[in-house]
N, C-alpha and C. Protein backbone atom coordinates (compact mmCIF):
# COMPACT_ATOMS: atom_id res chain seq x y z
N UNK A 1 -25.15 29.18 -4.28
CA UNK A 1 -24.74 27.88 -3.77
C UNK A 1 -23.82 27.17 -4.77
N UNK A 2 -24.27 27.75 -5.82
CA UNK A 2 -23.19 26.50 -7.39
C UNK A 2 -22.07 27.06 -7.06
N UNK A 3 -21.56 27.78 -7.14
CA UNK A 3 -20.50 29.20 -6.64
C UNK A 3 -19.41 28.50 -5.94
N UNK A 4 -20.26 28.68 -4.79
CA UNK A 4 -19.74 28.00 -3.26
C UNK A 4 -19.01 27.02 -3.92
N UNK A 5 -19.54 25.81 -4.28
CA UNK A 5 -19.28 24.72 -4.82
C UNK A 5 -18.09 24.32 -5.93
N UNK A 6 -18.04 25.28 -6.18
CA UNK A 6 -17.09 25.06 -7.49
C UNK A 6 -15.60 25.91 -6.91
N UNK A 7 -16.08 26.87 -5.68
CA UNK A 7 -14.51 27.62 -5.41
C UNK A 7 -13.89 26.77 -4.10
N UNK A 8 -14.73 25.91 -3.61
CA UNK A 8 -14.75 25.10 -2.52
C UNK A 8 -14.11 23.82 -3.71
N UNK A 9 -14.55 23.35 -4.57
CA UNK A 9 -13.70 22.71 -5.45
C UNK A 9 -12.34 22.81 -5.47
N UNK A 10 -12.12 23.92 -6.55
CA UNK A 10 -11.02 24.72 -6.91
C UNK A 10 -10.00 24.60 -5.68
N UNK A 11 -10.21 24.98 -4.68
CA UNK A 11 -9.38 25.30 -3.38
C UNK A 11 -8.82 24.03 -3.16
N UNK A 12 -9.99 22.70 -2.78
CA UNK A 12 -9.25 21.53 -2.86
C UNK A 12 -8.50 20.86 -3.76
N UNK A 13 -8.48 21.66 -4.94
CA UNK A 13 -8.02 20.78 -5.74
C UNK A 13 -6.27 21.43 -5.76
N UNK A 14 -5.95 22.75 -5.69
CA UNK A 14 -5.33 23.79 -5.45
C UNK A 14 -4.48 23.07 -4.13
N UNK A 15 -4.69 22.97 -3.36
CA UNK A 15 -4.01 23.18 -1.95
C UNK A 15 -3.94 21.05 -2.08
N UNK A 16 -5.02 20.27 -2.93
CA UNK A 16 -4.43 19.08 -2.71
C UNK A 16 -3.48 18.72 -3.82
N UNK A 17 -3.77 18.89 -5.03
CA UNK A 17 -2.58 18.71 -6.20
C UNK A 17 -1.59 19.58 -6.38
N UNK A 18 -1.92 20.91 -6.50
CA UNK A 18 -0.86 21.89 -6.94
C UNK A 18 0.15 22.47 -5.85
N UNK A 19 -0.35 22.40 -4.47
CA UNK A 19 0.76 22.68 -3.23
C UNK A 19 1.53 22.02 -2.88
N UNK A 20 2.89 21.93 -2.48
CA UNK A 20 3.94 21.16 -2.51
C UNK A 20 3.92 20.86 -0.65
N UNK A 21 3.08 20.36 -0.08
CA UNK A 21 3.17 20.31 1.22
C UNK A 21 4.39 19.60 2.09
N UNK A 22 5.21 19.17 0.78
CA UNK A 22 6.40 18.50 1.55
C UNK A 22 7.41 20.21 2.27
N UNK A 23 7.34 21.06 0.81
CA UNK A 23 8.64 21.89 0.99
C UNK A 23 7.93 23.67 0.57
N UNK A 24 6.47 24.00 0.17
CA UNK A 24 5.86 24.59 0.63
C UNK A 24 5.68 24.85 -0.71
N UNK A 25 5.08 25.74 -1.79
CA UNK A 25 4.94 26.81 -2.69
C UNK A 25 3.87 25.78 -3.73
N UNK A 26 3.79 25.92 -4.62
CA UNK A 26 2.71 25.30 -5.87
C UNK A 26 3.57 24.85 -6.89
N UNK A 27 3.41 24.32 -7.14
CA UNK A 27 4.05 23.53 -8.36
C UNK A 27 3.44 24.52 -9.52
N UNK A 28 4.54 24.64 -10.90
CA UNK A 28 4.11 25.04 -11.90
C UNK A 28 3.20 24.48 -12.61
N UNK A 29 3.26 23.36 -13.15
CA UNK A 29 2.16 22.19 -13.97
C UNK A 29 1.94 21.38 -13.60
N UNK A 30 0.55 21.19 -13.82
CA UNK A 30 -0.15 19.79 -13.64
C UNK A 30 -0.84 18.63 -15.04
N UNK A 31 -1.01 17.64 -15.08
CA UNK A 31 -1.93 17.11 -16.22
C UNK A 31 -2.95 16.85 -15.69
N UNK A 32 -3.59 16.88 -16.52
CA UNK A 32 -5.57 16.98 -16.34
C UNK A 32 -5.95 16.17 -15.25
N UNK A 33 -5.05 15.14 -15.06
CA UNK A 33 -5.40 14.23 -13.98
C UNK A 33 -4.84 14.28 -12.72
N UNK A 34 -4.38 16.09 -12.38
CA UNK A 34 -3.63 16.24 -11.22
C UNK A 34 -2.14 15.77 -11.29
N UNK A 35 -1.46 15.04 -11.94
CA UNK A 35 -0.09 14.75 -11.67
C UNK A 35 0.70 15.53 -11.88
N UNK A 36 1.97 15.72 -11.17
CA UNK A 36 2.91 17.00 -11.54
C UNK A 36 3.61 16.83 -12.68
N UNK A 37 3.73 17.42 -13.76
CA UNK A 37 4.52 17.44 -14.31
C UNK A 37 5.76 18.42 -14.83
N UNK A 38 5.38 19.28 -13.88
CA UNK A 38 6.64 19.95 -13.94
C UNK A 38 6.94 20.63 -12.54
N UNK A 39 7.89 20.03 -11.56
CA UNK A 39 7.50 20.31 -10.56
C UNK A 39 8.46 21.70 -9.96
N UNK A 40 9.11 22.41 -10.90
CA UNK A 40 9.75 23.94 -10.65
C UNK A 40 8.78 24.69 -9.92
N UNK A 41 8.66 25.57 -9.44
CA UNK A 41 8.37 26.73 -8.43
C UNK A 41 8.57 28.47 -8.95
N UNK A 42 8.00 28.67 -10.09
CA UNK A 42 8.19 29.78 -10.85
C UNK A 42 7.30 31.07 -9.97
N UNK A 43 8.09 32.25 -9.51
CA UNK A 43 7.60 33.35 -9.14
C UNK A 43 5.85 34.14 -9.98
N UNK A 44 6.45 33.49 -10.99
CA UNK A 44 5.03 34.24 -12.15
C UNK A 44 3.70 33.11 -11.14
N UNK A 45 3.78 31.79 -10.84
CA UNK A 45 2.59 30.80 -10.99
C UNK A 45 2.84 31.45 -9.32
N UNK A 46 3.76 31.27 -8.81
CA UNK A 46 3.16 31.71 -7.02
C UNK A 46 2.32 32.61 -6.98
N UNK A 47 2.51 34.01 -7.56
CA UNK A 47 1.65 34.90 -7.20
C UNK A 47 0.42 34.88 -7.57
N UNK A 48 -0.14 34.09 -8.43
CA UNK A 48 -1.50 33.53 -8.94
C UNK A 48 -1.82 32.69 -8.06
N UNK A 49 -1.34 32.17 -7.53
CA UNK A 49 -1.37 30.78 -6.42
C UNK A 49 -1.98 32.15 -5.22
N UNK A 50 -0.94 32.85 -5.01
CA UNK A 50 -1.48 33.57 -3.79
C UNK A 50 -3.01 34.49 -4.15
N UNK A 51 -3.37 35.34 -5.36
CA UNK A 51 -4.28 35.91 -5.80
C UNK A 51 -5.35 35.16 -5.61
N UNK A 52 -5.32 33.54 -6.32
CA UNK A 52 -6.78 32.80 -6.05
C UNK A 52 -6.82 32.22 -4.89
N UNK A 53 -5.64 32.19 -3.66
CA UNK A 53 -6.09 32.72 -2.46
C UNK A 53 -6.89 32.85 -2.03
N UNK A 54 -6.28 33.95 -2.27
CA UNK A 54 -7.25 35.29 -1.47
C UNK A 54 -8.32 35.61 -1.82
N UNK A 55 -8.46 35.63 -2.85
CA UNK A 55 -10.23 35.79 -3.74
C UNK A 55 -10.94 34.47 -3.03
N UNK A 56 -10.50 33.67 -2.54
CA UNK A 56 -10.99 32.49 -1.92
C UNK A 56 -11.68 32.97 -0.65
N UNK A 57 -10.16 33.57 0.26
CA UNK A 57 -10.99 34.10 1.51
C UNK A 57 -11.33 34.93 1.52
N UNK A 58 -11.51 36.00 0.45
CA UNK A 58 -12.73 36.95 0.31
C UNK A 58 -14.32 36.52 -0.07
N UNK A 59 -14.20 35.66 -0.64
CA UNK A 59 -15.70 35.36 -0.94
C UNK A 59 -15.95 33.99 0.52
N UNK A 60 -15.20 33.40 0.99
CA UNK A 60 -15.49 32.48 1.91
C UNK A 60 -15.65 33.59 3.38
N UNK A 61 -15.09 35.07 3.34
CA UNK A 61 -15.48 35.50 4.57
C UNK A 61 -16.95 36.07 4.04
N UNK A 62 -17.38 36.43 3.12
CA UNK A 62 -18.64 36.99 2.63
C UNK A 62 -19.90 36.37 2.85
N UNK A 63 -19.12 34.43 3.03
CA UNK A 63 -20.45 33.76 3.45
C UNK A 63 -20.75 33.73 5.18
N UNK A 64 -19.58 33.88 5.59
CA UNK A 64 -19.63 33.69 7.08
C UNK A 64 -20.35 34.71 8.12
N UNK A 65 -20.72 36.27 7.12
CA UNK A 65 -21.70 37.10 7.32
C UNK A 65 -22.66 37.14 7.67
């Protein structure tokens, strides 16, 4: 259940601070308090963006079992 909780975190925090929902992809940096501070679009941070993903909806289809 702590699990749950903390990747159910992560995700919101992911898809509400770090995703660019105006123009689509993740922002490279953030400061501790969520603000962008660097708001480039680097190939290296997308594909991590997409990896914790997916490890997302792998363990979120695992609960739906």
């Amino acid at each position: 259940m702590l699990f749950q909780k903390m990747a159910d975190r992560a995700f919101d925090f992911v898809m509400g601070k770090f995703w660019d929902a105006q123009s689509g992809g993740a922002f490279w940096r953030l400061d501790d308090t969520g603000r962008v501070i660097d708001d480039s679009k680097k190939i290296y941070g997308q594909a991590f963006c997409i990896y914790a993903l997916a490890e997302f909806y792998r363990a979120s289809a695992a609960r739906r079992r």
